[in-house]
N, C-alpha and C. Protein backbone atom coordinates (compact mmCIF):
# COMPACT_ATOMS: atom_id res chain seq x y z
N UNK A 1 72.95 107.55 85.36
CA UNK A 1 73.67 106.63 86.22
C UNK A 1 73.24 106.82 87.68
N UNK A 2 73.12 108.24 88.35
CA UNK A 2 72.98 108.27 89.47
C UNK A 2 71.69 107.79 89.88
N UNK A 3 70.55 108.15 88.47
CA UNK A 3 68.88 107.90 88.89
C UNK A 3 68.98 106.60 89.11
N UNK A 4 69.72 105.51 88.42
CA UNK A 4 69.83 104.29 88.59
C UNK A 4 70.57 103.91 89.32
N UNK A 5 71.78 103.91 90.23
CA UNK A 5 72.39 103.22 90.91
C UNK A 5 72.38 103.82 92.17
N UNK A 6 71.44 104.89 92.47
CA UNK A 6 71.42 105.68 93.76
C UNK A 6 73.13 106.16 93.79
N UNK A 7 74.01 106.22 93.17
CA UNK A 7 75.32 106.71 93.73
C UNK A 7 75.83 107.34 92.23
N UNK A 8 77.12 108.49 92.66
CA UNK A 8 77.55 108.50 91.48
C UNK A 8 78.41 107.75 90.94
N UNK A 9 78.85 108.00 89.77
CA UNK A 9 80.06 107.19 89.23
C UNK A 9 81.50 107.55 89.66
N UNK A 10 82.56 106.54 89.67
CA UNK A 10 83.66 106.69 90.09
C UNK A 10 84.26 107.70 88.68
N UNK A 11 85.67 108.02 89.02
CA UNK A 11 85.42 109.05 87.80
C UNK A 11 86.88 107.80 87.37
N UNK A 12 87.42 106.63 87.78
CA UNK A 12 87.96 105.86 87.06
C UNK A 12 87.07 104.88 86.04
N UNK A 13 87.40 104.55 85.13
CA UNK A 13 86.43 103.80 83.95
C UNK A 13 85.69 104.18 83.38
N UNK A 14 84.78 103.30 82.88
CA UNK A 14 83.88 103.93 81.50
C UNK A 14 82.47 103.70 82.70
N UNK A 15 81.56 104.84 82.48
CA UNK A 15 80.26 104.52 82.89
C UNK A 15 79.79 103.03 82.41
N UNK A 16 79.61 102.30 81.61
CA UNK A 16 78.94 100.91 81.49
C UNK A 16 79.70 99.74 82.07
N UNK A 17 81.31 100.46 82.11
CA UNK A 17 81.78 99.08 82.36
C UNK A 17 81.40 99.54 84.13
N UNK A 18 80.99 100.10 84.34
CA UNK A 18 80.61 100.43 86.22
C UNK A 18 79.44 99.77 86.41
N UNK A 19 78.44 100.09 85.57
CA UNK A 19 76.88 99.93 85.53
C UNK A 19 76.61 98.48 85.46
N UNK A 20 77.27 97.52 84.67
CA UNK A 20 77.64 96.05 84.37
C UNK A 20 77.95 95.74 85.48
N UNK A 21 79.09 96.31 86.46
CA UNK A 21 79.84 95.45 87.68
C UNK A 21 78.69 96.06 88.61
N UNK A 22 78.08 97.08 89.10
CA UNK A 22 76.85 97.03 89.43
C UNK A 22 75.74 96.14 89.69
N UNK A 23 75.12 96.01 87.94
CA UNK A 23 74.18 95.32 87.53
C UNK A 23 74.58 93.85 87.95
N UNK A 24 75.95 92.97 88.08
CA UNK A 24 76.20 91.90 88.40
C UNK A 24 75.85 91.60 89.99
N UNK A 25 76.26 92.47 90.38
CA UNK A 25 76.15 92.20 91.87
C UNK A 25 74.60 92.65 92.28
N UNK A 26 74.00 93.18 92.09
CA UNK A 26 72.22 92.85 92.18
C UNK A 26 71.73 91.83 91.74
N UNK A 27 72.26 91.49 90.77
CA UNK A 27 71.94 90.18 89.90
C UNK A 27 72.11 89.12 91.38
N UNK A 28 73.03 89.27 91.74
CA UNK A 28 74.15 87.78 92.48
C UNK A 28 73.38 87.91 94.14
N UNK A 29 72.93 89.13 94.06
CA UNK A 29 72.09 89.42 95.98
C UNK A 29 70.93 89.03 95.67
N UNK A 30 69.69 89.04 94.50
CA UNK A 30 68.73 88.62 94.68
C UNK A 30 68.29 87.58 94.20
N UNK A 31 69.81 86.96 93.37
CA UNK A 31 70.07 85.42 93.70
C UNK A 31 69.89 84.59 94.72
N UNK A 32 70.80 85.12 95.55
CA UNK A 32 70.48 84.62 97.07
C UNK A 32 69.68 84.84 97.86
N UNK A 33 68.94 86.07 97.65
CA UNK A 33 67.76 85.82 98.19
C UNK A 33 66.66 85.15 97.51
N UNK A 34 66.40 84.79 96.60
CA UNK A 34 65.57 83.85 95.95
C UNK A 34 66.22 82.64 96.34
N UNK A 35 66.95 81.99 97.09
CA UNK A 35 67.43 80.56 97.42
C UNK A 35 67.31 80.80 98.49
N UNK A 36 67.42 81.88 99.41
CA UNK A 36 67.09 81.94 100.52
C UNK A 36 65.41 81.41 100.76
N UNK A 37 64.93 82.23 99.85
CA UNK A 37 63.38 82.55 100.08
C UNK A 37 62.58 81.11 100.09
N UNK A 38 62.63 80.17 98.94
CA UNK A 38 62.20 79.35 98.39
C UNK A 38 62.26 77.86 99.06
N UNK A 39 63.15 77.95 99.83
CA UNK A 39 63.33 76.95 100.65
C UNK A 39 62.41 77.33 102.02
N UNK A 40 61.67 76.09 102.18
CA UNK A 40 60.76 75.98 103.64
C UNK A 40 61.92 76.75 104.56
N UNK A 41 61.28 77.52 105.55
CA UNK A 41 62.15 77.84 106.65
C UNK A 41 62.08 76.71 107.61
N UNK A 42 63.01 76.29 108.59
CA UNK A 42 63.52 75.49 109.66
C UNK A 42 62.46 75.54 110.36
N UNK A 43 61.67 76.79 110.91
CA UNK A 43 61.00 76.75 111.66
C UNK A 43 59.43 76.08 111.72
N UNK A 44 59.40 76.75 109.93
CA UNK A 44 58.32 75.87 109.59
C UNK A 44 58.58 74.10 109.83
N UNK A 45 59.36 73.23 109.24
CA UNK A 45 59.71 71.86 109.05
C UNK A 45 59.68 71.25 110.51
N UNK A 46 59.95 72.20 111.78
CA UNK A 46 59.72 72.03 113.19
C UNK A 46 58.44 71.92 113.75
N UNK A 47 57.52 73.00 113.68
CA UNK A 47 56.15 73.21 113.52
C UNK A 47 55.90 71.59 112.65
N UNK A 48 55.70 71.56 112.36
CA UNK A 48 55.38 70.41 110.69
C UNK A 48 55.48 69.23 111.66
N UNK A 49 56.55 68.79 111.87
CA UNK A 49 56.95 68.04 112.86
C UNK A 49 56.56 67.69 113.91
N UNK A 50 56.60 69.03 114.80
CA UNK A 50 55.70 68.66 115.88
C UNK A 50 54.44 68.61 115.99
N UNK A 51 53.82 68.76 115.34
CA UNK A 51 52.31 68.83 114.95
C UNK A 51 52.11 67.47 114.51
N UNK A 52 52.64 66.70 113.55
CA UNK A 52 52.94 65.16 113.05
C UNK A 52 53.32 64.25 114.80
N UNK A 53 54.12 64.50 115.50
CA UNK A 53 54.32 63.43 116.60
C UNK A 53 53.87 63.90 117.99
N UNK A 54 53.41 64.93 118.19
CA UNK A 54 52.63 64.85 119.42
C UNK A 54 50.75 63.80 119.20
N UNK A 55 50.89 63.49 117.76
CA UNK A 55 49.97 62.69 117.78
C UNK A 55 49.93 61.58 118.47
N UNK A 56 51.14 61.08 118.90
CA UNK A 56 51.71 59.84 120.01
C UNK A 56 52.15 60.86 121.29
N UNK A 57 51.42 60.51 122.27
CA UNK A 57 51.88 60.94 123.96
C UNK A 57 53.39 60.61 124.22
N UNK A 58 53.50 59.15 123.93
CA UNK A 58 54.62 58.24 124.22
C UNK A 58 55.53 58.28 123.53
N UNK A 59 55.57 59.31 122.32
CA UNK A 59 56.65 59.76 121.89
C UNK A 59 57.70 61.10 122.20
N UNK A 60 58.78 60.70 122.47
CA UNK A 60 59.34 61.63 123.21
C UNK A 60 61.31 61.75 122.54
N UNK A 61 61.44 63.24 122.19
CA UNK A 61 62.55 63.59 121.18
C UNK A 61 63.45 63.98 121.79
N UNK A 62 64.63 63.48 122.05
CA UNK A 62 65.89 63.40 122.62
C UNK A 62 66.96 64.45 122.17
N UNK A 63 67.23 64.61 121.15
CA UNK A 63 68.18 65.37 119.97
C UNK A 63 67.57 65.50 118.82
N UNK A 64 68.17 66.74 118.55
CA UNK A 64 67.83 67.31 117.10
C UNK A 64 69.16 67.48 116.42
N UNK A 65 69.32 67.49 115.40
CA UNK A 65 70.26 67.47 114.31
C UNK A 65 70.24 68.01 113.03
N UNK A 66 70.79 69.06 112.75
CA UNK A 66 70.17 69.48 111.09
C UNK A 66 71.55 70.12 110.52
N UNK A 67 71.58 69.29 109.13
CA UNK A 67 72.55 69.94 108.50
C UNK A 67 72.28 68.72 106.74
N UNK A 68 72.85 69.91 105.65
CA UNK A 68 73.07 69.63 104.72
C UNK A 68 70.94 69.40 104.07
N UNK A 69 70.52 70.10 104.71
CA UNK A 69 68.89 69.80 104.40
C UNK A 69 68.23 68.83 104.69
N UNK A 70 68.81 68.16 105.87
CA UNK A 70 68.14 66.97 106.53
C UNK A 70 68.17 67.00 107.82
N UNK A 71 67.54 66.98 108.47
CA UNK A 71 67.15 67.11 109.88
C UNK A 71 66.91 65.76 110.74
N UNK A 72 67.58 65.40 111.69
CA UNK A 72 67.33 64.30 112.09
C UNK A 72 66.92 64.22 113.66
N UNK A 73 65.94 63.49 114.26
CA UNK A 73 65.37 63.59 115.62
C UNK A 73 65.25 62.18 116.00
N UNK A 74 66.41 62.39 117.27
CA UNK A 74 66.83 60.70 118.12
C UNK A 74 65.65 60.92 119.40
N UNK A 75 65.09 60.13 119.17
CA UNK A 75 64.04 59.90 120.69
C UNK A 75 63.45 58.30 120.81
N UNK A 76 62.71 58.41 121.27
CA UNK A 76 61.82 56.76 122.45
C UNK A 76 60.39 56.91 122.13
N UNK A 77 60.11 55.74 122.13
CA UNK A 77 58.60 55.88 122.40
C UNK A 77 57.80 54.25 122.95
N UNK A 78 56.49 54.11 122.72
CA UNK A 78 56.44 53.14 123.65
C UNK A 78 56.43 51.51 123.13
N UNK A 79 56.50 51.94 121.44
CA UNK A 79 55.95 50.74 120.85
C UNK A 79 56.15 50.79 119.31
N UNK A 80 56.13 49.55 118.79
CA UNK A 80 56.50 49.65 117.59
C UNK A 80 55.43 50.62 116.08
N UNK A 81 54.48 49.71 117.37
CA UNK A 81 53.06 50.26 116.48
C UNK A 81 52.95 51.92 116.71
N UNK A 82 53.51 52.63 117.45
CA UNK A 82 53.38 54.02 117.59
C UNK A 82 53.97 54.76 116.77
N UNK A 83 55.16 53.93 116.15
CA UNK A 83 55.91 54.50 114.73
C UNK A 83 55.20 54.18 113.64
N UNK A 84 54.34 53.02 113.85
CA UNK A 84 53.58 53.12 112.35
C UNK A 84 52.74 54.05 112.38
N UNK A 85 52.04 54.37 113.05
CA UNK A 85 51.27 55.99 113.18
C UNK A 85 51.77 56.84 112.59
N UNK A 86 52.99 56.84 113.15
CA UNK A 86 53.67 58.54 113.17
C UNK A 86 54.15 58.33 111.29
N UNK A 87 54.58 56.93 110.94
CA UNK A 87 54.96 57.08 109.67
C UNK A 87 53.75 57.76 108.60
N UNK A 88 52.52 57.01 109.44
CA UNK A 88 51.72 57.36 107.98
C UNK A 88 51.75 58.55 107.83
N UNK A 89 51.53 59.60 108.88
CA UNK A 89 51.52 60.92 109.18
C UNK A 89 52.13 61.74 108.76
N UNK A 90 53.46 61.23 108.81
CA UNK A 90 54.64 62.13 108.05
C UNK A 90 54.93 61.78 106.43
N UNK A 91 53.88 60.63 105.65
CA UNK A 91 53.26 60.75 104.58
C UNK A 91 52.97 61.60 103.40
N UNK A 92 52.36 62.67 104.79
CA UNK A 92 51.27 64.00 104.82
C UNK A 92 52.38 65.18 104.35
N UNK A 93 53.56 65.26 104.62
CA UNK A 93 54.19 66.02 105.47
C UNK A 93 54.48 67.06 104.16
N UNK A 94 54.23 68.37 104.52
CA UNK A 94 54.21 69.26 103.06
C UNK A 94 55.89 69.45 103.49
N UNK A 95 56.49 69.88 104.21
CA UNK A 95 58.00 70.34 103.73
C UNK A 95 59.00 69.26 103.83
N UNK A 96 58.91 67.67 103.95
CA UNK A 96 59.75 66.65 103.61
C UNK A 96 59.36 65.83 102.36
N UNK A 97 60.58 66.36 102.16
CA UNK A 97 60.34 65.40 100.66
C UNK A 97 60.41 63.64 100.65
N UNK A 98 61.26 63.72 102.08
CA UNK A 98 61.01 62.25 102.10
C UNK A 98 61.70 61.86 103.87
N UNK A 99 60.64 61.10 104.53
CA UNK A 99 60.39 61.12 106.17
C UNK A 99 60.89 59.79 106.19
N UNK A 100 61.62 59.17 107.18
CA UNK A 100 61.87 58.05 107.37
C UNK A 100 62.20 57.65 108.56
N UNK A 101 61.90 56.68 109.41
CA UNK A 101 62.63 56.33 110.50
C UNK A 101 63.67 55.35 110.44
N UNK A 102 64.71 55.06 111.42
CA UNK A 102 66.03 54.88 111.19
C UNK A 102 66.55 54.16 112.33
N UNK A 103 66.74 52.62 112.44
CA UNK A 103 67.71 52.74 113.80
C UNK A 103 66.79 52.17 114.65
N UNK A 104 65.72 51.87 114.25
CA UNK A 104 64.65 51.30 115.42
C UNK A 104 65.38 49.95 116.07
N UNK A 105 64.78 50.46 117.61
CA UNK A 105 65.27 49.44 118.24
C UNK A 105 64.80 49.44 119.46
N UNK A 106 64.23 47.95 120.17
CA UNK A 106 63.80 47.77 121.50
C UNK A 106 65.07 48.19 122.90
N UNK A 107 64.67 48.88 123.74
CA UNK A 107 65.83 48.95 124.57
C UNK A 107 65.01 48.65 126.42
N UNK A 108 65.74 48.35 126.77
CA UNK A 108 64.94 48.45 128.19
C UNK A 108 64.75 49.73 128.68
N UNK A 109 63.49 49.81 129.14
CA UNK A 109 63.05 51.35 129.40
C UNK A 109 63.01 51.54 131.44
N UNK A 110 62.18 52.29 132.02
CA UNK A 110 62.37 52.57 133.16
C UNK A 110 61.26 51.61 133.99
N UNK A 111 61.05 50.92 135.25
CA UNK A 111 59.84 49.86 135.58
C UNK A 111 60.01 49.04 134.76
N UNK A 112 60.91 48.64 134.22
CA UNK A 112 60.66 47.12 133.70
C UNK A 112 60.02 46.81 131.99
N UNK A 113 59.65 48.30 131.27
CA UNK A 113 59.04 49.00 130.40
C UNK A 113 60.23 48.36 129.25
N UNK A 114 59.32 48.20 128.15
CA UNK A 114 60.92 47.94 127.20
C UNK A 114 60.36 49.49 126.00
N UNK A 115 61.41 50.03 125.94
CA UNK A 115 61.04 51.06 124.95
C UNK A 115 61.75 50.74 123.39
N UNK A 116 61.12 52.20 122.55
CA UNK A 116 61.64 51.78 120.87
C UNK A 116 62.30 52.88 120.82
N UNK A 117 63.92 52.64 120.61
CA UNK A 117 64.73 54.18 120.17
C UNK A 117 64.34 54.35 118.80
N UNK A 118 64.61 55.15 118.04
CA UNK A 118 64.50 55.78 116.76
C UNK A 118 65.16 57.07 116.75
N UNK A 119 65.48 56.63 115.20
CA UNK A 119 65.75 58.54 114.75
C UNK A 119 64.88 58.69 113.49
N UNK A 120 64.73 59.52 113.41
CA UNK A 120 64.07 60.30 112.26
C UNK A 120 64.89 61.10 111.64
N UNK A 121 64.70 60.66 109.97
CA UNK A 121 65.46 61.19 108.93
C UNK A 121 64.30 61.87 108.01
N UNK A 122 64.36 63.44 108.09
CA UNK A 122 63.54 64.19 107.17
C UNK A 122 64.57 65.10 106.19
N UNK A 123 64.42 64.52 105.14
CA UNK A 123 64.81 65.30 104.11
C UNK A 123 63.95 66.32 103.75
N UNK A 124 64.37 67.67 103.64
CA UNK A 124 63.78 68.78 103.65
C UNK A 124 63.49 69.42 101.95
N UNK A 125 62.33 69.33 101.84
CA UNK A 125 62.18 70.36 100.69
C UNK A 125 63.11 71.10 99.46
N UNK A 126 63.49 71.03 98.16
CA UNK A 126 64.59 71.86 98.24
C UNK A 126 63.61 73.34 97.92
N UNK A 127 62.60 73.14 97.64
CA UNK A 127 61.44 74.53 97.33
C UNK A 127 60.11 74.61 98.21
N UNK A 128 59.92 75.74 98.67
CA UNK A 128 58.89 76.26 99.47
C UNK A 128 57.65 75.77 98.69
């Protein structure tokens, strides 16, 4: 018992029924770390991201948003056609399972400029 559980046994119960409530809870930690693990990290899907829209100058990201495995980014840019770029791109995209823009819309920009709001909806990976 001790070679195996690094500790001794309580001297209430039966050695197996200890070794079982043990054995469950290793079971249940490297559970979670295997769901931890397997999922793209945040940081990566950011990277990913920004690497995908600095391909447009004129795109520029206002808010970020992430929850429930979807990440969403409200920003401007200069033109409609600059989102079709960025769509094909995020095509590519190894940790979204599925990229979308959202919400497009002409707004008056600064000089007389008319800009395109957007958000971006990236559904994230559920596996690395």
């Amino acid at each position: 018992f001790e070679r195996m559980f690094h500790r001794k046994p309580k001297k209430i119960g039966s050695l197996s029924y200890q070794a079982s409530r043990l054995l469950k809870k290793e079971k249940e930690k490297t559970e979670i770390f295997r769901e931890f693990l397997d999922k793209p990290k945040f940081t990566d899907v950011l990277i990913e991201l920004n690497r995908i829209i600095k391909t447009d100058p004129n795109m520029k990201i206002h808010e970020i948003h992430y929850a429930n495995n979807q990440l969403n980014l409200t920003g401007t840019t200069d033109s409609f056609q600059s989102l079709s770029t960025v769509k094909k791109e995020l095509k590519k995209a190894e940790n979204c399972k599925e990229a979308n823009f959202a919400r497009e819309k002409t707004a008056p920009g600064s000089g007389g400029k008319t800009i395109v709001k957007f958000t971006l909806v990236c559904k994230i990976k559920d596996e690395a």
